[in-house]
PDB file of N, CA and C in Angstrom:
ATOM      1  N   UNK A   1     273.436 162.322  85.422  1.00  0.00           N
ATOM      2  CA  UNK A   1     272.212 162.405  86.186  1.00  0.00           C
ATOM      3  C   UNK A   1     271.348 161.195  85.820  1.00  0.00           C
ATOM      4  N   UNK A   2     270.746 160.810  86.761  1.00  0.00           N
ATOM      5  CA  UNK A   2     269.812 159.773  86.444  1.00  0.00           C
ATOM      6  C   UNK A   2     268.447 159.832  86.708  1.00  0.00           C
ATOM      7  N   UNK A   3     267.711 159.353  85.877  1.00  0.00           N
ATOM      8  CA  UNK A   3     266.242 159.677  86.090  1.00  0.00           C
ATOM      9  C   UNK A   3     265.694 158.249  86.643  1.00  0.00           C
ATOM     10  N   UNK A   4     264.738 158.164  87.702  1.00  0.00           N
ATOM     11  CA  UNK A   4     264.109 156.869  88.135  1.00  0.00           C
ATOM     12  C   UNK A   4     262.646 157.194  88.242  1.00  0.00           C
ATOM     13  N   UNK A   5     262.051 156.501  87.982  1.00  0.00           N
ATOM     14  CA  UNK A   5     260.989 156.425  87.641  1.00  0.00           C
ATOM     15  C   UNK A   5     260.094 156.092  89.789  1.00  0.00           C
ATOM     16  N   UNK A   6     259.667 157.480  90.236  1.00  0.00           N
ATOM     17  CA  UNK A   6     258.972 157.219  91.615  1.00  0.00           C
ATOM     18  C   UNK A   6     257.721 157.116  91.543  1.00  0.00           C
ATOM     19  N   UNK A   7     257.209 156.699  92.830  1.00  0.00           N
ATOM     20  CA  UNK A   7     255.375 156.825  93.144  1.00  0.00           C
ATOM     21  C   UNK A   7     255.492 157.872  94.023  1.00  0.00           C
ATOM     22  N   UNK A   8     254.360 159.252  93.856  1.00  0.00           N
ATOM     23  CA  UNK A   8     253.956 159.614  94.875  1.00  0.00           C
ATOM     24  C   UNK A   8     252.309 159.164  95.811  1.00  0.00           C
ATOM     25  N   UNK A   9     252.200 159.468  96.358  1.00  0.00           N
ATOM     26  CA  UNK A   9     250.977 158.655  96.995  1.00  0.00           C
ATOM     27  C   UNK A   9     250.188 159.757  97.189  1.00  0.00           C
ATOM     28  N   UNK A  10     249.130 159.668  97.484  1.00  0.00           N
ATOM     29  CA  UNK A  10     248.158 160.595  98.174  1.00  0.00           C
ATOM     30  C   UNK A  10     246.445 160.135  98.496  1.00  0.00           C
ATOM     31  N   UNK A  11     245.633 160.703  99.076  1.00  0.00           N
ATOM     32  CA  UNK A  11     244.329 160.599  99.765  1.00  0.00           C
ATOM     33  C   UNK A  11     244.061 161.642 100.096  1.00  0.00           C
ATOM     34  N   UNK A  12     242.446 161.992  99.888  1.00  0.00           N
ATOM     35  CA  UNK A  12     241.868 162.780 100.401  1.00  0.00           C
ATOM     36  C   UNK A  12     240.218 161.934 100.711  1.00  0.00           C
ATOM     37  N   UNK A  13     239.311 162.559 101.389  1.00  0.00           N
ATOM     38  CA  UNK A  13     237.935 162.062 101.319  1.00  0.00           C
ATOM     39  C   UNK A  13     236.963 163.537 100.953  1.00  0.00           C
ATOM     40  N   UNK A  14     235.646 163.153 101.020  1.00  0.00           N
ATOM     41  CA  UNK A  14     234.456 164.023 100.018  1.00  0.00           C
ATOM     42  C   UNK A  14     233.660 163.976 101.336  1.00  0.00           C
ATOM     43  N   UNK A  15     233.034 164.818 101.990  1.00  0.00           N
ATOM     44  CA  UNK A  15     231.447 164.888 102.580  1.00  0.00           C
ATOM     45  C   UNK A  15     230.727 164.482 101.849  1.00  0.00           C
ATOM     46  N   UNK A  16     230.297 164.780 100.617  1.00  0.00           N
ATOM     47  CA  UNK A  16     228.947 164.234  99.739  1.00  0.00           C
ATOM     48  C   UNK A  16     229.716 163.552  98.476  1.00  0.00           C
ATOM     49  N   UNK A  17     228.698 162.916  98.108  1.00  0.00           N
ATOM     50  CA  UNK A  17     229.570 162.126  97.061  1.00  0.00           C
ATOM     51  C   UNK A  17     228.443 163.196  96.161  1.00  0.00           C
ATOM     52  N   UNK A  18     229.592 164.047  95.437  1.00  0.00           N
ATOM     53  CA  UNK A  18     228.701 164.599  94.143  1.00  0.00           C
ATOM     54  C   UNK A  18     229.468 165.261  93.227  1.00  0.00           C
ATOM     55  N   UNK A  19     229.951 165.560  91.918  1.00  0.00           N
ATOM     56  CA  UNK A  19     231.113 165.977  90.987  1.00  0.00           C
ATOM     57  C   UNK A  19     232.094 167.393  91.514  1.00  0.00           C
ATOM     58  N   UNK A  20     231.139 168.075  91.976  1.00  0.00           N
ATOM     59  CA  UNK A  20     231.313 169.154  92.526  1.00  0.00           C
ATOM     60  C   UNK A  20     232.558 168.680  93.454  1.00  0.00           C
ATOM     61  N   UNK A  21     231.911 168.032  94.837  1.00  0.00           N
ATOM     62  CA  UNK A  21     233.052 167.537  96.114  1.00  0.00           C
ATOM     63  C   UNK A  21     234.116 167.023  95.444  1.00  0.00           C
ATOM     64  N   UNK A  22     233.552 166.012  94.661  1.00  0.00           N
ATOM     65  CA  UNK A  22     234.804 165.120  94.218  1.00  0.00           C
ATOM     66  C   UNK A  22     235.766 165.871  93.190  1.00  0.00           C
ATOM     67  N   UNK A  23     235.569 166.551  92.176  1.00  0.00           N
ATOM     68  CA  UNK A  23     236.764 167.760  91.426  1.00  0.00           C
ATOM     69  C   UNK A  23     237.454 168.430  92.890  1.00  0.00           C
ATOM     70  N   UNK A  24     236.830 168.782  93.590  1.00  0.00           N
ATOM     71  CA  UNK A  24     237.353 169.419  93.942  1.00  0.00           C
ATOM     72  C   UNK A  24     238.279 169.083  95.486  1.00  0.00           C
ATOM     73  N   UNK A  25     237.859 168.074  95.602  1.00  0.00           N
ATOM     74  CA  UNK A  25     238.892 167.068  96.951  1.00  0.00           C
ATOM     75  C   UNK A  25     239.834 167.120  96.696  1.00  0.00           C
ATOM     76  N   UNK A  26     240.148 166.355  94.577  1.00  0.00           N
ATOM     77  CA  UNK A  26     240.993 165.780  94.202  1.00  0.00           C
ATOM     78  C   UNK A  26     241.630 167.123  93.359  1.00  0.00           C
ATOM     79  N   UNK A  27     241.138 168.188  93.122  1.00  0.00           N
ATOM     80  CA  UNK A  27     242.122 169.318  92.885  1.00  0.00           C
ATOM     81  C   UNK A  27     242.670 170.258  94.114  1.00  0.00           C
ATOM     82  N   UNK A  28     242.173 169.623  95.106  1.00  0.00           N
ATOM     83  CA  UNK A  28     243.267 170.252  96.220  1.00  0.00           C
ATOM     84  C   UNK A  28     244.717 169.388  96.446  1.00  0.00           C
ATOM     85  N   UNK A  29     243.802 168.236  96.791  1.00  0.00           N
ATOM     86  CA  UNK A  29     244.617 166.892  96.505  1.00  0.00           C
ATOM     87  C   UNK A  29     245.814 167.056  95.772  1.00  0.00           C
ATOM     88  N   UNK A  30     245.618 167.284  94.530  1.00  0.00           N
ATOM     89  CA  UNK A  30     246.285 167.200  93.458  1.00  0.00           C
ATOM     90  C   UNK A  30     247.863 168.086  93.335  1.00  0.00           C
ATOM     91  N   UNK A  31     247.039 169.553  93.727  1.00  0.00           N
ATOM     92  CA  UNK A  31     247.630 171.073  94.121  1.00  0.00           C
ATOM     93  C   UNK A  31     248.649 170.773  95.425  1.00  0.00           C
ATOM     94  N   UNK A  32     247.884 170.060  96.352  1.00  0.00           N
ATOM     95  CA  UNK A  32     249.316 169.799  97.440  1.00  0.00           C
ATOM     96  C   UNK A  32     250.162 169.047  97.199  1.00  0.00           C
ATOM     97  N   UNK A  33     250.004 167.873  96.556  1.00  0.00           N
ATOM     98  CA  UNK A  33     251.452 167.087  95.628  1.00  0.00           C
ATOM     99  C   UNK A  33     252.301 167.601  94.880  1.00  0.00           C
ATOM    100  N   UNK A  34     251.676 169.014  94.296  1.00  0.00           N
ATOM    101  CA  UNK A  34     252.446 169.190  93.134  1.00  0.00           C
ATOM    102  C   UNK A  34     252.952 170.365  94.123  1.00  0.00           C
ATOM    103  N   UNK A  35     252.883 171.096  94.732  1.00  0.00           N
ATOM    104  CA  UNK A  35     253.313 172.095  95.906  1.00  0.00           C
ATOM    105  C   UNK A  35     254.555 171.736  96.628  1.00  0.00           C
ATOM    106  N   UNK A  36     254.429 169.905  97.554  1.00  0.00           N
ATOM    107  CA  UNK A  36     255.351 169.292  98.206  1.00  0.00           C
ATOM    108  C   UNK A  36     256.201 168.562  97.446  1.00  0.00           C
ATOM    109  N   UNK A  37     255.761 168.616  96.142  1.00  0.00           N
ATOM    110  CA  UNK A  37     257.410 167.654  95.681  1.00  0.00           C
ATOM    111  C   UNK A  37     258.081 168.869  94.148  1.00  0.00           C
ATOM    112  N   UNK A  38     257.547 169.731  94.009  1.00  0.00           N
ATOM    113  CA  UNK A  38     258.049 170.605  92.671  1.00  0.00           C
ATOM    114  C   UNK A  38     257.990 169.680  92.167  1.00  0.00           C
ATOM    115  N   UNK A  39     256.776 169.350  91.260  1.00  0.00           N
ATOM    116  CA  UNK A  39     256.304 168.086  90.353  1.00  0.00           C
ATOM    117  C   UNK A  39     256.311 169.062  89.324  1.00  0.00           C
ATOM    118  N   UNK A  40     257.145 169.008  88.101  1.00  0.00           N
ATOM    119  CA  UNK A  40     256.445 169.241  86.804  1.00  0.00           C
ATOM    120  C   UNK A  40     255.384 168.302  86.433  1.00  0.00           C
ATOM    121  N   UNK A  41     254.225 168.588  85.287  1.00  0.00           N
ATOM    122  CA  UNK A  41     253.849 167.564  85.074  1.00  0.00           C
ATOM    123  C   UNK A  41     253.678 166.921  83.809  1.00  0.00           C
ATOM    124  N   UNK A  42     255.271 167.627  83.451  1.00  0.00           N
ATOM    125  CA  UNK A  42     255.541 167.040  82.153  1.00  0.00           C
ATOM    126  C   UNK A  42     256.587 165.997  82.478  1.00  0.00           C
ATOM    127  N   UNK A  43     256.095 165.823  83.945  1.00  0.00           N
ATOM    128  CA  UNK A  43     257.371 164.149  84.413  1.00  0.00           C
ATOM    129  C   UNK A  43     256.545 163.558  84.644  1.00  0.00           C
ATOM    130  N   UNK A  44     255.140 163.598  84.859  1.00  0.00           N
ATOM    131  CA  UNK A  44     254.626 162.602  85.140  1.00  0.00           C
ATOM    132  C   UNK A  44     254.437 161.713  84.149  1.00  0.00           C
ATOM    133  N   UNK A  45     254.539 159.797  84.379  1.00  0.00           N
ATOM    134  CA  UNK A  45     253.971 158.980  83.533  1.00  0.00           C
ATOM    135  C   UNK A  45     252.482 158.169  83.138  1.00  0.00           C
ATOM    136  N   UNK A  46     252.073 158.691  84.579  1.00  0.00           N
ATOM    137  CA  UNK A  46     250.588 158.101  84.529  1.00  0.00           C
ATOM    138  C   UNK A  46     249.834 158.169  86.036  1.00  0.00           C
ATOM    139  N   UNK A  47     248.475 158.430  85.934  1.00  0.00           N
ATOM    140  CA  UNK A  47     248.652 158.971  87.468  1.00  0.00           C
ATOM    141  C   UNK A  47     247.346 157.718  87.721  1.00  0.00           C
ATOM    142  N   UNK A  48     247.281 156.904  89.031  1.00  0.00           N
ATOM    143  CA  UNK A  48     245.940 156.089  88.964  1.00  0.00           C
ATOM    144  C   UNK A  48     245.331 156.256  90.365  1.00  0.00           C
ATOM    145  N   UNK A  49     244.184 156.524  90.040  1.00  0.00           N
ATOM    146  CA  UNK A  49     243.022 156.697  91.042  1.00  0.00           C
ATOM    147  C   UNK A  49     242.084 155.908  91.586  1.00  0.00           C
ATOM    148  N   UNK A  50     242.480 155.773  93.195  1.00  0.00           N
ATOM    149  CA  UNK A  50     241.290 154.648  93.389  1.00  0.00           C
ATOM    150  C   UNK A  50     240.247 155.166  94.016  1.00  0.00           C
ATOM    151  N   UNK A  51     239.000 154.942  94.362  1.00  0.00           N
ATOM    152  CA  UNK A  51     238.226 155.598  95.314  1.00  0.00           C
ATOM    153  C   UNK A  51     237.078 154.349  96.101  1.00  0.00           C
ATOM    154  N   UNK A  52     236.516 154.573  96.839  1.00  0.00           N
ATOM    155  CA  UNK A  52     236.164 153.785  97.799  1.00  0.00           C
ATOM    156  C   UNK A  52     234.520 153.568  96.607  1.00  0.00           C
ATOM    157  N   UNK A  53     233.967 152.692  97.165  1.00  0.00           N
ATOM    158  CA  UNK A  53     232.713 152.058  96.188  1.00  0.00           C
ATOM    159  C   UNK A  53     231.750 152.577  96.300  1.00  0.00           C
ATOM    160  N   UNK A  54     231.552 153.784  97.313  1.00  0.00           N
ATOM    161  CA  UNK A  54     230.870 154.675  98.150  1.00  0.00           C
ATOM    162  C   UNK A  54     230.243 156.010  97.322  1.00  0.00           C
ATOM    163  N   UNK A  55     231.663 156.262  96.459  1.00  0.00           N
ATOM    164  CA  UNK A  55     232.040 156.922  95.736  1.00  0.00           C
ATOM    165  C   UNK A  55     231.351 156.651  93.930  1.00  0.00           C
ATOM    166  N   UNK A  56     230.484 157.563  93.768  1.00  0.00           N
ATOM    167  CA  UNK A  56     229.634 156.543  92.436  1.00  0.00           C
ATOM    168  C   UNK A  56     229.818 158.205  91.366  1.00  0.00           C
ATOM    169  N   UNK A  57     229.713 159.130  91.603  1.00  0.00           N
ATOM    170  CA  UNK A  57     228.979 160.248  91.145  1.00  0.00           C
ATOM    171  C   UNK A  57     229.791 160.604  89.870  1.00  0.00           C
ATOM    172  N   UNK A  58     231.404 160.726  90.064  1.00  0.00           N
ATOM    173  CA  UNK A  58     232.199 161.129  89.341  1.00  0.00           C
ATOM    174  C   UNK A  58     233.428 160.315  89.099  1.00  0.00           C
ATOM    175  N   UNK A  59     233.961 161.005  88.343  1.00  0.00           N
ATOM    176  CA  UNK A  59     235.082 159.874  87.875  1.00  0.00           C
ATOM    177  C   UNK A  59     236.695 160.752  88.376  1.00  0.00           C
ATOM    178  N   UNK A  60     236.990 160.528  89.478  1.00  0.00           N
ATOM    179  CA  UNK A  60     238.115 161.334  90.348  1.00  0.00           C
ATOM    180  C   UNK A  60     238.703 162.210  89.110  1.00  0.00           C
ATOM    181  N   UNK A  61     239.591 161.249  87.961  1.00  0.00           N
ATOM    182  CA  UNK A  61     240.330 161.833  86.983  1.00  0.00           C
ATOM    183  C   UNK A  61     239.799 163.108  86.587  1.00  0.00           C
ATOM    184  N   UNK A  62     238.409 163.662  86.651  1.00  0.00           N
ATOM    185  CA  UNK A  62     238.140 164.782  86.056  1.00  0.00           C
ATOM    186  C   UNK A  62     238.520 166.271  86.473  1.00  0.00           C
ATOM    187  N   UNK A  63     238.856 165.756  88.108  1.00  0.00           N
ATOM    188  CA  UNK A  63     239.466 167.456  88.966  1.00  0.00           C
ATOM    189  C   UNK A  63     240.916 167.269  88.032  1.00  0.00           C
ATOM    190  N   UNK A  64     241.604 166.264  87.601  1.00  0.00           N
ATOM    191  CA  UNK A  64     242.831 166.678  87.416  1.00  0.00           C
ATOM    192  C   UNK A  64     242.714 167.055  85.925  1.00  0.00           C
ATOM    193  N   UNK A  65     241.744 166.816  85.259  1.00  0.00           N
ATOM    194  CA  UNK A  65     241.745 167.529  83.713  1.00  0.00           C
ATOM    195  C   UNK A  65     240.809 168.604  83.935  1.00  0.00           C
ATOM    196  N   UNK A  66     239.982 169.121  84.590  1.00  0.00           N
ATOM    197  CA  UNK A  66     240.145 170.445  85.155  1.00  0.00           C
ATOM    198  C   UNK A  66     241.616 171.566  85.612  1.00  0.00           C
ATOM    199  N   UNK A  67     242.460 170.579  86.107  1.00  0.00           N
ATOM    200  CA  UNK A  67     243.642 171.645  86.286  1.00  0.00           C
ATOM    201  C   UNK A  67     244.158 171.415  85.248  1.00  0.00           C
ATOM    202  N   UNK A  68     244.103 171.032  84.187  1.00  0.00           N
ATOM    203  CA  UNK A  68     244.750 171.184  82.852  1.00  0.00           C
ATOM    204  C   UNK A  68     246.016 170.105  82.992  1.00  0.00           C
ATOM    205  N   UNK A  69     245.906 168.882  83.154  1.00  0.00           N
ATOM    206  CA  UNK A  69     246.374 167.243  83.309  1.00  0.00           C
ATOM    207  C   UNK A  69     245.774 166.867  81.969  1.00  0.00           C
ATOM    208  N   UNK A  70     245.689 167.167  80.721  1.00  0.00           N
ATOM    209  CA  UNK A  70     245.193 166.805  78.908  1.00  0.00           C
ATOM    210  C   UNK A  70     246.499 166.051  78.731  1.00  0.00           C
ATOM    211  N   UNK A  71     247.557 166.023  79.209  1.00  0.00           N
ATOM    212  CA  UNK A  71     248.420 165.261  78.439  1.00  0.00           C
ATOM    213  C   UNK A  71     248.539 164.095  79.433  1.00  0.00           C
ATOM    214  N   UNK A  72     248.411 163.671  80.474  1.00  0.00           N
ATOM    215  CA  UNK A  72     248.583 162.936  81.507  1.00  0.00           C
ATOM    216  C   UNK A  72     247.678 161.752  81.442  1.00  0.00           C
ATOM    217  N   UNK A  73     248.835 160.561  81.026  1.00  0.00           N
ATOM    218  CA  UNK A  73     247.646 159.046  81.119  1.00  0.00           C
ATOM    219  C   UNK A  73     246.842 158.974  82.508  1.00  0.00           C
ATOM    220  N   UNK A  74     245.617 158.918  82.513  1.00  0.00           N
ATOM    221  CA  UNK A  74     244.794 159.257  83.716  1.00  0.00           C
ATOM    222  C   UNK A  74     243.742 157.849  84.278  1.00  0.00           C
ATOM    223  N   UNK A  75     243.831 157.266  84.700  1.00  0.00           N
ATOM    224  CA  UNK A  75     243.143 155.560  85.278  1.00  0.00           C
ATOM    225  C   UNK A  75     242.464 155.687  86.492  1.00  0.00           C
ATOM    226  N   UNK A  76     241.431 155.386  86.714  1.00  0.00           N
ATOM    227  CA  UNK A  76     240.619 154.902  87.640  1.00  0.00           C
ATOM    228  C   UNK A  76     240.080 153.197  87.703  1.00  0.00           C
ATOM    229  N   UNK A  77     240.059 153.076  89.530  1.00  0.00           N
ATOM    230  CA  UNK A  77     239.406 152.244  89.865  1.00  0.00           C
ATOM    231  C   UNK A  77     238.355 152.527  90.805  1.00  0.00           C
ATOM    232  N   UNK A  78     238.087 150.958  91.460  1.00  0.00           N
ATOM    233  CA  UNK A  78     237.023 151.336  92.402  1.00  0.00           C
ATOM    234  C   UNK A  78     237.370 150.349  93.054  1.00  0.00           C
ATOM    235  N   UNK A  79     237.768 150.522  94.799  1.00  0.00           N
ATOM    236  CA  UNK A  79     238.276 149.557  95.604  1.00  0.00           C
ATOM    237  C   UNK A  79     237.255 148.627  95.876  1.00  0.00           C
ATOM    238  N   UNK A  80     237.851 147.419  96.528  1.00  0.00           N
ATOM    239  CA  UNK A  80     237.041 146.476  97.426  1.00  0.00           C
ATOM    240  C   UNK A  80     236.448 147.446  98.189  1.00  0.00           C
ATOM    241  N   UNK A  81     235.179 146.872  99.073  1.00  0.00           N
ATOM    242  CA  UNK A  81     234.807 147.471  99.872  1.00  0.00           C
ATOM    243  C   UNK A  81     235.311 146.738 101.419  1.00  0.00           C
ATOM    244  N   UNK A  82     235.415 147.889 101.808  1.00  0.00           N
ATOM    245  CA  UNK A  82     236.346 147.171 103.436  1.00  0.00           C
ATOM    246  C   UNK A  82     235.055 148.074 104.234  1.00  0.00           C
ATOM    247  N   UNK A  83     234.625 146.917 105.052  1.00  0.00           N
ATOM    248  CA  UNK A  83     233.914 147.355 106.286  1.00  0.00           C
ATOM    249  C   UNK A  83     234.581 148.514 107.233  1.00  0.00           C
ATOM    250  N   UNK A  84     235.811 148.450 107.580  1.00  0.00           N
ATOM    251  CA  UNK A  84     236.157 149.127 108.621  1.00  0.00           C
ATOM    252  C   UNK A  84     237.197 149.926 108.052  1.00  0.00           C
ATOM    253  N   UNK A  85     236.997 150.318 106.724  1.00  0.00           N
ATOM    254  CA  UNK A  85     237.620 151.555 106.209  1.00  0.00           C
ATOM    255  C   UNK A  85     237.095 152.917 106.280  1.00  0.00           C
ATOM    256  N   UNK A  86     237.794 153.606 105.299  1.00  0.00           N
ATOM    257  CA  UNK A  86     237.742 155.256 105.943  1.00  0.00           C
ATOM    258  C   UNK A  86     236.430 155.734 104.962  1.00  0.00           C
ATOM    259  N   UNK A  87     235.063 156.094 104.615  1.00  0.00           N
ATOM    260  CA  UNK A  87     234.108 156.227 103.683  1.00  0.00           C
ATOM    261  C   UNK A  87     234.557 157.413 103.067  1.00  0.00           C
ATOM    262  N   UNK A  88     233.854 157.363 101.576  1.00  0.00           N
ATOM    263  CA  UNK A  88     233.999 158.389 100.723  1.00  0.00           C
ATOM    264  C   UNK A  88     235.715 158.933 100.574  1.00  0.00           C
ATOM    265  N   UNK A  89     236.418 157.631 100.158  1.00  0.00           N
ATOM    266  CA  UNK A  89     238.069 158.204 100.233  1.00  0.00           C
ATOM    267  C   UNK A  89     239.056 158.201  98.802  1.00  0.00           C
ATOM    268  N   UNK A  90     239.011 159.416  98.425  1.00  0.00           N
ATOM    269  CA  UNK A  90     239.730 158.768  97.027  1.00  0.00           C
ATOM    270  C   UNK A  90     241.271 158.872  97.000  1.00  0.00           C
ATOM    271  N   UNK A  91     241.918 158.266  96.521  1.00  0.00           N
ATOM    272  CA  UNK A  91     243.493 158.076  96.579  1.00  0.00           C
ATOM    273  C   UNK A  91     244.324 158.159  95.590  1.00  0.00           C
ATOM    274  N   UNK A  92     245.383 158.267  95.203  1.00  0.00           N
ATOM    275  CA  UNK A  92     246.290 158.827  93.900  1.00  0.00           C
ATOM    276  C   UNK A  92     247.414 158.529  93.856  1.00  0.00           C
ATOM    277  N   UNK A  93     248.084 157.541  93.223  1.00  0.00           N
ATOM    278  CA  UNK A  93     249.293 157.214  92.766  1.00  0.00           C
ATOM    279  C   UNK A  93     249.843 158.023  91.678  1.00  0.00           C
ATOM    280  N   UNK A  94     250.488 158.619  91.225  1.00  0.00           N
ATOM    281  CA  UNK A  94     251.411 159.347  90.982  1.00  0.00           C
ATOM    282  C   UNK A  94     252.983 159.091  90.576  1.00  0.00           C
ATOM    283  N   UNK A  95     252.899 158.478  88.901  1.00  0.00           N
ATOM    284  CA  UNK A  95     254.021 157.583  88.440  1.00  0.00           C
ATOM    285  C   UNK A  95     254.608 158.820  87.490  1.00  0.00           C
ATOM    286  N   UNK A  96     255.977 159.251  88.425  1.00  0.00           N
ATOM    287  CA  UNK A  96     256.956 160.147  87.627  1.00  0.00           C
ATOM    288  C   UNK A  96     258.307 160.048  87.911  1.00  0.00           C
ATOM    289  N   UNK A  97     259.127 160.614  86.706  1.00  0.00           N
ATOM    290  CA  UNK A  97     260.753 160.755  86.312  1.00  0.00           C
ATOM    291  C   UNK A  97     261.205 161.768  87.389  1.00  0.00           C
ATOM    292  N   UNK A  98     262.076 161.087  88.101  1.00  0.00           N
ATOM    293  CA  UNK A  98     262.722 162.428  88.840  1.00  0.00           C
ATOM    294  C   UNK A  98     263.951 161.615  89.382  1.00  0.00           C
ATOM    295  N   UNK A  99     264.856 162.815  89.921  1.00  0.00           N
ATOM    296  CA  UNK A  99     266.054 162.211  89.726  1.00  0.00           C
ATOM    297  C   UNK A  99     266.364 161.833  91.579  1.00  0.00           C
ATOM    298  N   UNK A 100     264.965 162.734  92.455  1.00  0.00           N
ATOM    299  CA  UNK A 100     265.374 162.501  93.585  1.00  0.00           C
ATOM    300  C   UNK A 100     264.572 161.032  94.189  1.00  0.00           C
ATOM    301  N   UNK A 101     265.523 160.805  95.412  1.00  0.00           N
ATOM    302  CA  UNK A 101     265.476 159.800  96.342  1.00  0.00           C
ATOM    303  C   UNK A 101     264.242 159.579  96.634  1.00  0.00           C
ATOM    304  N   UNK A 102     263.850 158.264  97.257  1.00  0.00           N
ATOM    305  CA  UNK A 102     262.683 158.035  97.980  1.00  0.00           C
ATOM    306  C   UNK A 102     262.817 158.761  98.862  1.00  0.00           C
ATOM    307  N   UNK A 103     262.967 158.960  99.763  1.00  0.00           N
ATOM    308  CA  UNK A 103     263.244 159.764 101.413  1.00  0.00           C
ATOM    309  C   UNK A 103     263.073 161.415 100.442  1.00  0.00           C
ATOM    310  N   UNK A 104     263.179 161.829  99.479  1.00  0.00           N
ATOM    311  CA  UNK A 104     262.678 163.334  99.806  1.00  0.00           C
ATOM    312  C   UNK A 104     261.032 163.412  98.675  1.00  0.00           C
ATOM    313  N   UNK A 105     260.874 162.140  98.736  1.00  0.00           N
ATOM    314  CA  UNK A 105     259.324 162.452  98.262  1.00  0.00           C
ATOM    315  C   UNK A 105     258.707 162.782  98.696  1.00  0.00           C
ATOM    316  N   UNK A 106     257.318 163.679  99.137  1.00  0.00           N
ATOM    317  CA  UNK A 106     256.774 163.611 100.387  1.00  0.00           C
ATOM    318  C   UNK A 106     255.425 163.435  99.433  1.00  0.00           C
ATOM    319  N   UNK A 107     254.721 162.239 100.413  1.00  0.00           N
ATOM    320  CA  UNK A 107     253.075 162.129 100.020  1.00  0.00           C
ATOM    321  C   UNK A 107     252.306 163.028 100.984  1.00  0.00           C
ATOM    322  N   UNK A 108     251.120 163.113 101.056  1.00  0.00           N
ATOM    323  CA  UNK A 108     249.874 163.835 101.159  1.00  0.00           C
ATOM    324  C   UNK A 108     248.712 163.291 101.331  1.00  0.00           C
ATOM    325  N   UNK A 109     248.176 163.146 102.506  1.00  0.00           N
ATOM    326  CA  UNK A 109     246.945 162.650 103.121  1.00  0.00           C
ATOM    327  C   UNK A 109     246.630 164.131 103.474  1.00  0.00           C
ATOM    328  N   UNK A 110     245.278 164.220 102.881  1.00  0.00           N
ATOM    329  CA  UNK A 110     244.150 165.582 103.336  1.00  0.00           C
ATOM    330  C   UNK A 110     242.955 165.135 104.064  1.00  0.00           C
ATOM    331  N   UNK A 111     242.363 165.626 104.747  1.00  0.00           N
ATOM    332  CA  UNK A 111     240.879 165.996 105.426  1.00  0.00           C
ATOM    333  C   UNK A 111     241.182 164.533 106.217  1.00  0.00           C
ATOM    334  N   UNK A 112     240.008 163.688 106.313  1.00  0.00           N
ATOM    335  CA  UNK A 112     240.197 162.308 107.175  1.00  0.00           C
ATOM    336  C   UNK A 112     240.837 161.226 106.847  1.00  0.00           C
ATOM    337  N   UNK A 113     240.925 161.169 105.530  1.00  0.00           N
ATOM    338  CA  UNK A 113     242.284 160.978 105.254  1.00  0.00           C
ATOM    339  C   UNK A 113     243.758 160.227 105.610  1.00  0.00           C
ATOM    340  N   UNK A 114     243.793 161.459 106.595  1.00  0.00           N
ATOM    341  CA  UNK A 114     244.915 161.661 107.681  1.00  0.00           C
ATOM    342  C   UNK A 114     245.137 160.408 108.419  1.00  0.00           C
ATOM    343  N   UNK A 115     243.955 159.716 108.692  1.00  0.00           N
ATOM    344  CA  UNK A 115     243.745 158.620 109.677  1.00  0.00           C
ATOM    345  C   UNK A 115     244.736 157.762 108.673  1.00  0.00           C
ATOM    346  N   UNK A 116     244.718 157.951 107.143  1.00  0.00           N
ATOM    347  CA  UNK A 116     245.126 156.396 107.379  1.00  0.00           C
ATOM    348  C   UNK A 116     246.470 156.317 107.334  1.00  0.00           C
ATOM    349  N   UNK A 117     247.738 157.853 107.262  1.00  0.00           N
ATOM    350  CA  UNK A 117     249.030 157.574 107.192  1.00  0.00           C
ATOM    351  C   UNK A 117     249.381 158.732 108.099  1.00  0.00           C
ATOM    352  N   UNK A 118     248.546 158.564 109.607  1.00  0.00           N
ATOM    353  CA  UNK A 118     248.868 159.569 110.645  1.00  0.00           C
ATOM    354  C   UNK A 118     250.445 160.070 110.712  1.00  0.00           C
ATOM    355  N   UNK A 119     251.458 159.323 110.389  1.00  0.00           N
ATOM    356  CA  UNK A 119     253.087 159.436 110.736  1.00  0.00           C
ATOM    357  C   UNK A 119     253.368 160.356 109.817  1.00  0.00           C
ATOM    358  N   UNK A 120     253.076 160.586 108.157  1.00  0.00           N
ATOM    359  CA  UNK A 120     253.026 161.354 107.193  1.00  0.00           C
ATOM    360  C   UNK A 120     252.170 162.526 107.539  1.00  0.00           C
ATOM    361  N   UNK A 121     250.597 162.637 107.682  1.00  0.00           N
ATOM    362  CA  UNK A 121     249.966 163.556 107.626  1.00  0.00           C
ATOM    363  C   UNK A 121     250.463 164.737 109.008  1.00  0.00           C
TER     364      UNK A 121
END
């Protein structure tokens, strides 16, 4: 058996930018990745978070150490700002051991989101 090291992807966005929205975007977020791929998350290697600049209140990583992610290397950024992007959008890479294929990963775009990987969502 072989283990390879995949990305899963994901996005969600916040109505208000405030700790509250944001835990909890990114623990739904979080909950549907680990739902669509049977993620242990004692495979994961490191998970990194970007969120739009819009985004000031909280620090995404905290919905996932709310779901009990204490052992999980956890990184944030803060994107460029793009004029004609999607507001208030935070996003999640998702670096883990698994033995399956690209083609049965499935990522996860939630709420508006959706707009930006319509073929997936």
């Amino acid at each position: 058996m072989i283990v390879l090291l995949r990305g899963i992807r994901g996005a969600t966005t916040v109505e208000k930018d405030d700790s509250i929205n944001v835990a909890e975007a990114v623990q739904e977020m979080l909950t549907a990745l680990i739902e669509a791929n049977q993620l242990d998350t004692s495979d994961i290697g490191a998970v990194i978070f970007s969120s739009t600049p819009d985004l000031n209140s909280a620090f995404p990583a905290a919905g996932a150490r709310a779901l009990g992610w204490s052992d999980v290397p956890l990184f944030g950024t803060v994107e460029i700002d793009n004029p004609n992007g999607i507001i208030r959008c935070i996003r999640v890479l998702i670096l883990y051991n698994t033995t399956k294929s690209q083609q049965e990963i499935r990522h996860v775009y939630l709420r508006r989101a959706t707009a930006l990987r319509p073929d997936i969502a």
